[in-house]
Structures are given as C-alpha cells and as structure tokens.
C-alpha atoms as a PDB file:
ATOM      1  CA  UNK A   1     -48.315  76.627  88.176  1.00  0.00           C
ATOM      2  CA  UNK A   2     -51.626  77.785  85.930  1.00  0.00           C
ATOM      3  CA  UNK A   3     -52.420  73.876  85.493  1.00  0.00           C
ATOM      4  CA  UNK A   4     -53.381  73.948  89.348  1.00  0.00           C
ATOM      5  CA  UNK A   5     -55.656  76.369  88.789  1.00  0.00           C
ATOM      6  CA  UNK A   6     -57.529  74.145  85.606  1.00  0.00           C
ATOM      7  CA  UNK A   7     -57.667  71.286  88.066  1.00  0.00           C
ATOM      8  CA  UNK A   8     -58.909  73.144  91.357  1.00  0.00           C
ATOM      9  CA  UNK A   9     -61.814  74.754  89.299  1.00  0.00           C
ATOM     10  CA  UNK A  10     -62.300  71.503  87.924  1.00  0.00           C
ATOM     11  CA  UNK A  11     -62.769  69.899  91.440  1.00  0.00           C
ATOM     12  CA  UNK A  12     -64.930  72.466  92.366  1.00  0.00           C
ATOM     13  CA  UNK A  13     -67.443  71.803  89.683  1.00  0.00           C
ATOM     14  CA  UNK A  14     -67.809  68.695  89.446  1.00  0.00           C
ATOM     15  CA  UNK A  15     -68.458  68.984  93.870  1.00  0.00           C
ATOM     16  CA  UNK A  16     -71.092  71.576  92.560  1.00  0.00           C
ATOM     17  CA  UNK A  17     -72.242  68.924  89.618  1.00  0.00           C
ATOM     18  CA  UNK A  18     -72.292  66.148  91.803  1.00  0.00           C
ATOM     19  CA  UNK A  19     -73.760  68.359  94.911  1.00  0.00           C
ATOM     20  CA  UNK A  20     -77.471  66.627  95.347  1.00  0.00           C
ATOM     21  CA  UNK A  21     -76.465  62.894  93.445  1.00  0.00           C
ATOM     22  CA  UNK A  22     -76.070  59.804  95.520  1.00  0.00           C
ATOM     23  CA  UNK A  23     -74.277  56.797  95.204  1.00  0.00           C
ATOM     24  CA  UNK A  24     -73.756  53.291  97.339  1.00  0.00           C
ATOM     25  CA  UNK A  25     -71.069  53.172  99.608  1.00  0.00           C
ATOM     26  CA  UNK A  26     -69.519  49.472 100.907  1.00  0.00           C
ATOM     27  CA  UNK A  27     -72.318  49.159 103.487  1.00  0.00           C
ATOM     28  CA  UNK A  28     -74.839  50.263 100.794  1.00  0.00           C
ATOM     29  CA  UNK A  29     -75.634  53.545 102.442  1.00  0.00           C
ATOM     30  CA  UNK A  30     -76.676  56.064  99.872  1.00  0.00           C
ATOM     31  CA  UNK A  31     -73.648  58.884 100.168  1.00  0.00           C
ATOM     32  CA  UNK A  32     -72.227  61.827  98.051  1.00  0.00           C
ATOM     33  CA  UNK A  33     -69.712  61.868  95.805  1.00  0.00           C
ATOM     34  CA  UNK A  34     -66.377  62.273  97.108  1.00  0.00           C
ATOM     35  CA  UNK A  35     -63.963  64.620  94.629  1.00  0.00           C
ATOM     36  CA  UNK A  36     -59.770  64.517  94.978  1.00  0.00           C
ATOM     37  CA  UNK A  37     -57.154  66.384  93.522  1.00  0.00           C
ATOM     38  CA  UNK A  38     -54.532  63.996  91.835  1.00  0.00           C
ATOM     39  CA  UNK A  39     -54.517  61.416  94.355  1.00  0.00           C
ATOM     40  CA  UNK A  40     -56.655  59.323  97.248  1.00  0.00           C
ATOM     41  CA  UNK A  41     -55.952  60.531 100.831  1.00  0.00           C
ATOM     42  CA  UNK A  42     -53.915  58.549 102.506  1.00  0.00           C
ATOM     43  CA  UNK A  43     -56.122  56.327 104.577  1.00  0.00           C
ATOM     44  CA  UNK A  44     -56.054  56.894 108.865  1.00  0.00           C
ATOM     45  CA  UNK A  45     -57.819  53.795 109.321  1.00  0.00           C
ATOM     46  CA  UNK A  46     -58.902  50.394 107.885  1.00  0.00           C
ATOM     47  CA  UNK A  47     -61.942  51.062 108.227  1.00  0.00           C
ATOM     48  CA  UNK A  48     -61.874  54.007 105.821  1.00  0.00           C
ATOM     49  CA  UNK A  49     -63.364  54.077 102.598  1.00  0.00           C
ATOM     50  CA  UNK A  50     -63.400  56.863  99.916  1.00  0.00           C
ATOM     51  CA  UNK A  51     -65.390  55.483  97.531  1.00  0.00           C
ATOM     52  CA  UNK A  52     -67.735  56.951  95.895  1.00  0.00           C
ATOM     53  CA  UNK A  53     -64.668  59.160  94.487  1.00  0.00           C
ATOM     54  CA  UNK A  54     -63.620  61.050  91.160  1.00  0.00           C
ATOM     55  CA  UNK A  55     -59.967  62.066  91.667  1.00  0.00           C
ATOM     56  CA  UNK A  56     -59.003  65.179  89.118  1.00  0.00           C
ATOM     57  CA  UNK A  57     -55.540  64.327  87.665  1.00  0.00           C
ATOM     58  CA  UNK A  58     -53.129  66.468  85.754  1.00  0.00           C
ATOM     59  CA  UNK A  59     -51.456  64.073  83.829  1.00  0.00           C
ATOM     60  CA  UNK A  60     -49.415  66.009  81.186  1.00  0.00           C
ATOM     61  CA  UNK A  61     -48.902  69.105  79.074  1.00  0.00           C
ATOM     62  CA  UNK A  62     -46.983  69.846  76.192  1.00  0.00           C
ATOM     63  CA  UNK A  63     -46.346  72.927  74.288  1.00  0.00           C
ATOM     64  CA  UNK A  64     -45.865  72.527  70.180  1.00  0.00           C
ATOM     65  CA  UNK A  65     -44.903  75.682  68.996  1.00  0.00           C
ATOM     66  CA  UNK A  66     -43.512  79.138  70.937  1.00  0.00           C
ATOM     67  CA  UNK A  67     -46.685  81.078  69.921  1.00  0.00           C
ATOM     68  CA  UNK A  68     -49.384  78.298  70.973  1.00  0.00           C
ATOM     69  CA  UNK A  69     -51.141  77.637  73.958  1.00  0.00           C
ATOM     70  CA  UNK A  70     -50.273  74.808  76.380  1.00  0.00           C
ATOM     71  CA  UNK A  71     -52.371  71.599  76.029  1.00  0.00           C
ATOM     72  CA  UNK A  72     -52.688  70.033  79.364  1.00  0.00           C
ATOM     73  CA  UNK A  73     -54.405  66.586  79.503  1.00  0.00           C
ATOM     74  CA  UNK A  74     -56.868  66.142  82.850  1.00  0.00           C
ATOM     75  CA  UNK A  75     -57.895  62.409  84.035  1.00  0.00           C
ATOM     76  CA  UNK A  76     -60.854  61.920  85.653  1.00  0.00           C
ATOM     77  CA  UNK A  77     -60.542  58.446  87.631  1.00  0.00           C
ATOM     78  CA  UNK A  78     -63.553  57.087  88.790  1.00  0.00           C
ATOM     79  CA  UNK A  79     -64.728  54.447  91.624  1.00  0.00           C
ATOM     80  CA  UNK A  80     -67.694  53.228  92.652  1.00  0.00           C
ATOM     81  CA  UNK A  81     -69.007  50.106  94.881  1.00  0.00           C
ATOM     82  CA  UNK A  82     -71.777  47.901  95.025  1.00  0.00           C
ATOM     83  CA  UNK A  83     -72.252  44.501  96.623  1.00  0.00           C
ATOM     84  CA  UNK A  84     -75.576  43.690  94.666  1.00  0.00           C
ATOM     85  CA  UNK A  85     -75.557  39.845  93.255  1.00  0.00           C
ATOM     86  CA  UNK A  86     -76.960  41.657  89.642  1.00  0.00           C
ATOM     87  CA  UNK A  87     -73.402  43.314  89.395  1.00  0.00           C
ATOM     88  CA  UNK A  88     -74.858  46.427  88.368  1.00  0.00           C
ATOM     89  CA  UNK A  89     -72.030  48.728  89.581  1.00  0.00           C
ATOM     90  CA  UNK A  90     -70.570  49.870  86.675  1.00  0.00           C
ATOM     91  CA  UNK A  91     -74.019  51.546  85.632  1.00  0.00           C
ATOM     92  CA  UNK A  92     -72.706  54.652  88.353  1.00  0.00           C
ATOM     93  CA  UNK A  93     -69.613  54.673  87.178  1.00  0.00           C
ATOM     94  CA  UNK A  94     -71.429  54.905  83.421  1.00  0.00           C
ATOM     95  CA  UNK A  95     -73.384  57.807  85.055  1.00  0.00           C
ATOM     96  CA  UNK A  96     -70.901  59.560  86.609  1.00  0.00           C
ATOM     97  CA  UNK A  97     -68.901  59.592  83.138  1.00  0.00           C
ATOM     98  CA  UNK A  98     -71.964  60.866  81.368  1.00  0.00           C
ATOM     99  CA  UNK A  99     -72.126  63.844  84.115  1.00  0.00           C
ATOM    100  CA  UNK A 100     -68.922  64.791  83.191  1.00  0.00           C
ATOM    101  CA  UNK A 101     -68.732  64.824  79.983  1.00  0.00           C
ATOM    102  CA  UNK A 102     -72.125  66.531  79.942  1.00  0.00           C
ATOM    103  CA  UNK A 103     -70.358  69.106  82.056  1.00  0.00           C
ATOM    104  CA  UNK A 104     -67.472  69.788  79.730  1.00  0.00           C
ATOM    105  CA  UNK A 105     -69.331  69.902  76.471  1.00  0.00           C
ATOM    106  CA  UNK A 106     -71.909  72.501  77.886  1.00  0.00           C
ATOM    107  CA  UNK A 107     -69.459  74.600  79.754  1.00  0.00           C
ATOM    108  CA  UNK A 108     -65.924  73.720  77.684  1.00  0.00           C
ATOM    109  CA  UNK A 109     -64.384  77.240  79.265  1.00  0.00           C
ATOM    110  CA  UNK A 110     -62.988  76.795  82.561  1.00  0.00           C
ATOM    111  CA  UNK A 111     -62.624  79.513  84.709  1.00  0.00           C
ATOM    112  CA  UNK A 112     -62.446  82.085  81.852  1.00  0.00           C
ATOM    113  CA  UNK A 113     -58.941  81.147  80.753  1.00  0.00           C
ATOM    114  CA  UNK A 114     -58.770  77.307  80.384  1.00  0.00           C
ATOM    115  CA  UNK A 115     -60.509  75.960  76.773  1.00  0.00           C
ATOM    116  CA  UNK A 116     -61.847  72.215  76.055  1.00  0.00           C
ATOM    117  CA  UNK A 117     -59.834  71.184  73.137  1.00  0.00           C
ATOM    118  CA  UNK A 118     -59.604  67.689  71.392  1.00  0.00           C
ATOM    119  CA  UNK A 119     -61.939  64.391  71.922  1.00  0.00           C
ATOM    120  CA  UNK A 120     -62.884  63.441  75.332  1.00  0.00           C
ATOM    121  CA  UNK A 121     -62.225  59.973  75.829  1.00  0.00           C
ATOM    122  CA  UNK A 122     -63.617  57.807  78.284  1.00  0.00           C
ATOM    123  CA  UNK A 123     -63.102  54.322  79.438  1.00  0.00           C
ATOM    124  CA  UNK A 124     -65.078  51.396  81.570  1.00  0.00           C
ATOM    125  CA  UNK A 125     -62.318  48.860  83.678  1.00  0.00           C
ATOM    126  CA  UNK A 126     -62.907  45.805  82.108  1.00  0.00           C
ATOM    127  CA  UNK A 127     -61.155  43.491  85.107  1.00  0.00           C
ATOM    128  CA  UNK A 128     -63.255  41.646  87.272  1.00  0.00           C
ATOM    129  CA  UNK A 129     -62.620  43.675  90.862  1.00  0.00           C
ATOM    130  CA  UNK A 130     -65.640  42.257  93.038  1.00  0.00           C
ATOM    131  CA  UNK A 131     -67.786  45.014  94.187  1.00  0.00           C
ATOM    132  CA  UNK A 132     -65.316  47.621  92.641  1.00  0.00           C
ATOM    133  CA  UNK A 133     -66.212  49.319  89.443  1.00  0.00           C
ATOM    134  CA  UNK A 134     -63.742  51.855  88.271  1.00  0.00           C
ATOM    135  CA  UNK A 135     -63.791  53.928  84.741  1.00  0.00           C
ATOM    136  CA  UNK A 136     -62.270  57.413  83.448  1.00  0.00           C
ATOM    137  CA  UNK A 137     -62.364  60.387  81.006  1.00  0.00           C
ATOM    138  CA  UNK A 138     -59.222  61.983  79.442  1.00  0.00           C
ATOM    139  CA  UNK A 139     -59.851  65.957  78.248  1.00  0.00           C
ATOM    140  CA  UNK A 140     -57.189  68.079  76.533  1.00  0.00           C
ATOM    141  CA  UNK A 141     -57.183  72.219  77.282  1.00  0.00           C
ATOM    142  CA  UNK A 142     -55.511  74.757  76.134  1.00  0.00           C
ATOM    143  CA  UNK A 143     -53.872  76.779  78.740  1.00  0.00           C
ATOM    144  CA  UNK A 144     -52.803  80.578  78.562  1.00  0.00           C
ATOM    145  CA  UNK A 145     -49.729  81.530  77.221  1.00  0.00           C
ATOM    146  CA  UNK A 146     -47.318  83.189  79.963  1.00  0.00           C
ATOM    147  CA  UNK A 147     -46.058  86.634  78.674  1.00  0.00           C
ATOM    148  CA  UNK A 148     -41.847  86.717  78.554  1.00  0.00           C
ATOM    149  CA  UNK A 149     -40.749  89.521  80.974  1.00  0.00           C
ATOM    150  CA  UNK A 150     -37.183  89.402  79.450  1.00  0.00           C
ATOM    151  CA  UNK A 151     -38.787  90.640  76.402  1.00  0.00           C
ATOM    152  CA  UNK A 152     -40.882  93.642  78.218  1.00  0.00           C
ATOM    153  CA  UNK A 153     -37.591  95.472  79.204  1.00  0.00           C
ATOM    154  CA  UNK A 154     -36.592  95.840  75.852  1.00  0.00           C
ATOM    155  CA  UNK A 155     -38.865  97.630  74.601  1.00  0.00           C
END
C-alpha cells in the first residue's frame, strides 16, 4: 500500500526534525520526542510512559475522478506533559505543531512522489486533562496514480 510509504517517510522526518529538541517527561526530565506510526505501543508496564509522542496517522483517502491522484489525509496527534502549577503545557504542544507545519510548507514533496495539497489544519484539546496537553494537524497529499496492467496487454 503506497500510503505506508507517505507515512513511514513522514515518521522519519519529523525523528530527523525533532532529532536535537527536548521536551518534559512525567518526572520532568528533559527527553526526546517520541514518533509512532498510527498508534501508541501497547504499554509492558505501568510504569511506562510515551509521552512526549507525535503518532503519524493515515486516516483516509479518496479518489474523485479515474485520471486524478489519490488524496490521502495524514493526522498528526500530539501529547505532551507537564506538572508545572503555571499550566504551561500546551505551549510544547503549540511548538511541536509549529515544527510541523514549518516542515510541510518548506518541504511539501515527500519522498519524491507524495505532494502537500489543501490547508493544513491544526487543533489545541480544549478539555481540562491535568498535566496532559494534547493537539493535532490534518494534511491532505496527493498520492501517485497506479498504472492498470490489464490495460498494458492490450496494446
């Protein structure tokens, strides 16, 4: 499926984007940002955490027209903690949406095959979640066109 390919590549730049940027964990430790493909791991202890995290989701595609590209819509769902009394949390979340959005409109080609079309939208949880501060960007790309084999042979 080509729409694994958008959202591996995507995974991998935003680990590259995010390489040297540090956020809080629960403890308040300063840590890196964790990056997932479509869903958390499944935790192997209570005492796991995985935040810091982005988690790349594929979250639909749809295909207009016979002659046009795929559009394939990619969440970006984003958690971050911080126990501070200011409740400041939501200001890395804020970042970490800037990044990638930054990231998208400078380089809107992915991989040499996958295209940034439409708005990106983004979105800060509103919901008071203690410590928790969660937010997300929707993009749209076009995705190549497969070419029909049953066609080849007949020509």
């Amino acid at each position: 499926m080509i729409q694994l390919e958008l959202q591996s590549e995507l995974k991998r730049r935003l680990e590259n984007t995010f390489q040297d940027v540090f956020f809080n964990d629960l403890a308040g430790n300063r840590v890196p940002l964790n990056v997932y493909e479509q869903n958390l791991p499944k935790k192997q202890s209570e005492e796991e955490e995985f935040f810091p995290f982005v988690i790349v989701k594929l979250l639909e595609a749809e295909k207009k027209k016979e002659k046009e590209p795929y559009i394939t819509s990619v969440g970006f769902v984003i958690g971050t903690v911080d126990s501070d009394v200011y409740n400041q949390g939501y200001r890395d979340t804020a970042n970490i949406i800037n990044r990638i959005i930054e990231n998208l409109e400078k380089q809107p080609i992915v991989k040499g095959q996958f295209t940034l079309s439409g708005p990106l939208k983004w979105v800060l949880h509103e919901e008071d979640t203690g410590s928790y501060y969660f937010g997300a960007v929707e993009a749209s790309f076009e995705t190549p066109e497969l070419n029909r084999v049953d066609l080849e042979a007949m020509i």
